[in-house]
C-alpha atoms as a PDB file:
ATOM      1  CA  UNK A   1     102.573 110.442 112.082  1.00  0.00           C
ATOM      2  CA  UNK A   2     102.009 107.646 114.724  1.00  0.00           C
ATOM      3  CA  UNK A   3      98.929 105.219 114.533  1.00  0.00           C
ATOM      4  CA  UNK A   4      96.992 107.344 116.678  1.00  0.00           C
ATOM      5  CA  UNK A   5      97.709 110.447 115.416  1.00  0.00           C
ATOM      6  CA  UNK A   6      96.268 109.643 111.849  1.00  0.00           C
ATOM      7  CA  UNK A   7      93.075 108.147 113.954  1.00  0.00           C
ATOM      8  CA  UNK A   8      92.573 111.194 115.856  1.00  0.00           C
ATOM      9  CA  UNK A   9      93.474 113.747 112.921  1.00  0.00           C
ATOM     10  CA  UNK A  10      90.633 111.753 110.532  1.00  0.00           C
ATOM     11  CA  UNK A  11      88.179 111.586 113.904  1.00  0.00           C
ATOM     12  CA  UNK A  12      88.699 115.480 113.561  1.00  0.00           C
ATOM     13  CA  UNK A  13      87.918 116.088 110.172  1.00  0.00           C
ATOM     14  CA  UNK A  14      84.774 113.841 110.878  1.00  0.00           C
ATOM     15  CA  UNK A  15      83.337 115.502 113.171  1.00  0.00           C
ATOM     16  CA  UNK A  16      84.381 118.749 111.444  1.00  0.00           C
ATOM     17  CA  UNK A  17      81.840 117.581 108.674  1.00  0.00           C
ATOM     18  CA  UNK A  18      84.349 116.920 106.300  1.00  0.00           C
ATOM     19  CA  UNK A  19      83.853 113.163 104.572  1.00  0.00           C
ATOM     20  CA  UNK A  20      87.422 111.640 104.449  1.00  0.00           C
ATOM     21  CA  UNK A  21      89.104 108.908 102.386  1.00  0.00           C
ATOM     22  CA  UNK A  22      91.922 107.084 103.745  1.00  0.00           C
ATOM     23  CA  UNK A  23      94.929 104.873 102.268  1.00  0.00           C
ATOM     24  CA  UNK A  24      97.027 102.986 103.174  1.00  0.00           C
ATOM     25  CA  UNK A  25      99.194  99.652 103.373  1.00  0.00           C
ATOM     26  CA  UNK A  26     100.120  98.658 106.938  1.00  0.00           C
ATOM     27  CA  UNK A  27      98.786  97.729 110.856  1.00  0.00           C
ATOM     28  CA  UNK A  28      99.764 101.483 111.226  1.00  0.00           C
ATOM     29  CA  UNK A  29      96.729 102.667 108.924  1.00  0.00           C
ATOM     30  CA  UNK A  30      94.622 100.414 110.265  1.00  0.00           C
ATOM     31  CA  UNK A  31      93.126 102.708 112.851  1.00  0.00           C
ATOM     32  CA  UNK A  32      92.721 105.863 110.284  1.00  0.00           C
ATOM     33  CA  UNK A  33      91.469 103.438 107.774  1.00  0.00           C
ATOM     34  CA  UNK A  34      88.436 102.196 109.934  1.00  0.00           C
ATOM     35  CA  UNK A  35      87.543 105.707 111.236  1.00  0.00           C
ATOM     36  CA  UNK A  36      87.393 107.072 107.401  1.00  0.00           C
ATOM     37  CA  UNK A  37      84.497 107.514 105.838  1.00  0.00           C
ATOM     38  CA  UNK A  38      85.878 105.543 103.447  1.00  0.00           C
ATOM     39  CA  UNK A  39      88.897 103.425 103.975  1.00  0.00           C
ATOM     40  CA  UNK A  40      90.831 101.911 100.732  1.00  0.00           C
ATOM     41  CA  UNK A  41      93.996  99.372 101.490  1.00  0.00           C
ATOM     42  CA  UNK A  42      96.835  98.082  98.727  1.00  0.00           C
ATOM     43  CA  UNK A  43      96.753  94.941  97.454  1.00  0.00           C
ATOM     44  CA  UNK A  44      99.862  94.604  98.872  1.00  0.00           C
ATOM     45  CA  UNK A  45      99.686  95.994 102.423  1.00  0.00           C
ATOM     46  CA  UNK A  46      99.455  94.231 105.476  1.00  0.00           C
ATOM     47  CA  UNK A  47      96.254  91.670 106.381  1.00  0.00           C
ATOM     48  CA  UNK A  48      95.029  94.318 109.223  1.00  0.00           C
ATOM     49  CA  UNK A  49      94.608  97.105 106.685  1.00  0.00           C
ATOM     50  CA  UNK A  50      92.876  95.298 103.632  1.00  0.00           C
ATOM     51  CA  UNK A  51      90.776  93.901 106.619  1.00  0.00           C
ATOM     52  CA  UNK A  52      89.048  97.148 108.359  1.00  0.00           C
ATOM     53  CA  UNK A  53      89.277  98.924 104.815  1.00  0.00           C
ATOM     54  CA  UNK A  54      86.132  99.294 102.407  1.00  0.00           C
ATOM     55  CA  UNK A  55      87.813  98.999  99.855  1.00  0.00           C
ATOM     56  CA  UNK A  56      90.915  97.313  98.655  1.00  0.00           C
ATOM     57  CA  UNK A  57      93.047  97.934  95.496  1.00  0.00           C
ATOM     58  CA  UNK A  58      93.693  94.577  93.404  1.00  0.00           C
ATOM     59  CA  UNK A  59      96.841  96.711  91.747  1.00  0.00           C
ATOM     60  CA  UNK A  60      99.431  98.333  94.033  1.00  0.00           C
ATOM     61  CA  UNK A  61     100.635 100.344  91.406  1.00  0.00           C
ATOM     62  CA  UNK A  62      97.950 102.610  89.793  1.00  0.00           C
ATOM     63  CA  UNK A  63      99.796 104.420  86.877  1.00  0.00           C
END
């Protein structure tokens, strides 16, 4: 999906009522990320994500 197609789907679900969490790594997330209710980055994604995100991972890898 582009950037502002993730925004616009999690705006959606928003207003729908739904409470969303969003992740994800890059400048591409970013958007989705900040609209969430909740927004978690990766350690190792990009500056812009771990930014605008509540919440960021300290391990990329969660197994």
């Amino acid at each position: 999906m582009l950037p502002e197609d993730k925004h616009g789907y999690v705006r959606k679900l928003r207003r729908e009522g739904s409470h969303v969490v969003m992740v994800g790594d890059s400048i591409n997330n970013s958007p989705a990320l900040r609209e969430a209710n909740v927004g978690v980055a990766m350690a190792a994604g990009t500056a812009i994500a771990r930014e605008v995100a509540d919440v960021t991972l300290a391990e990329s890898d969660l197994v």
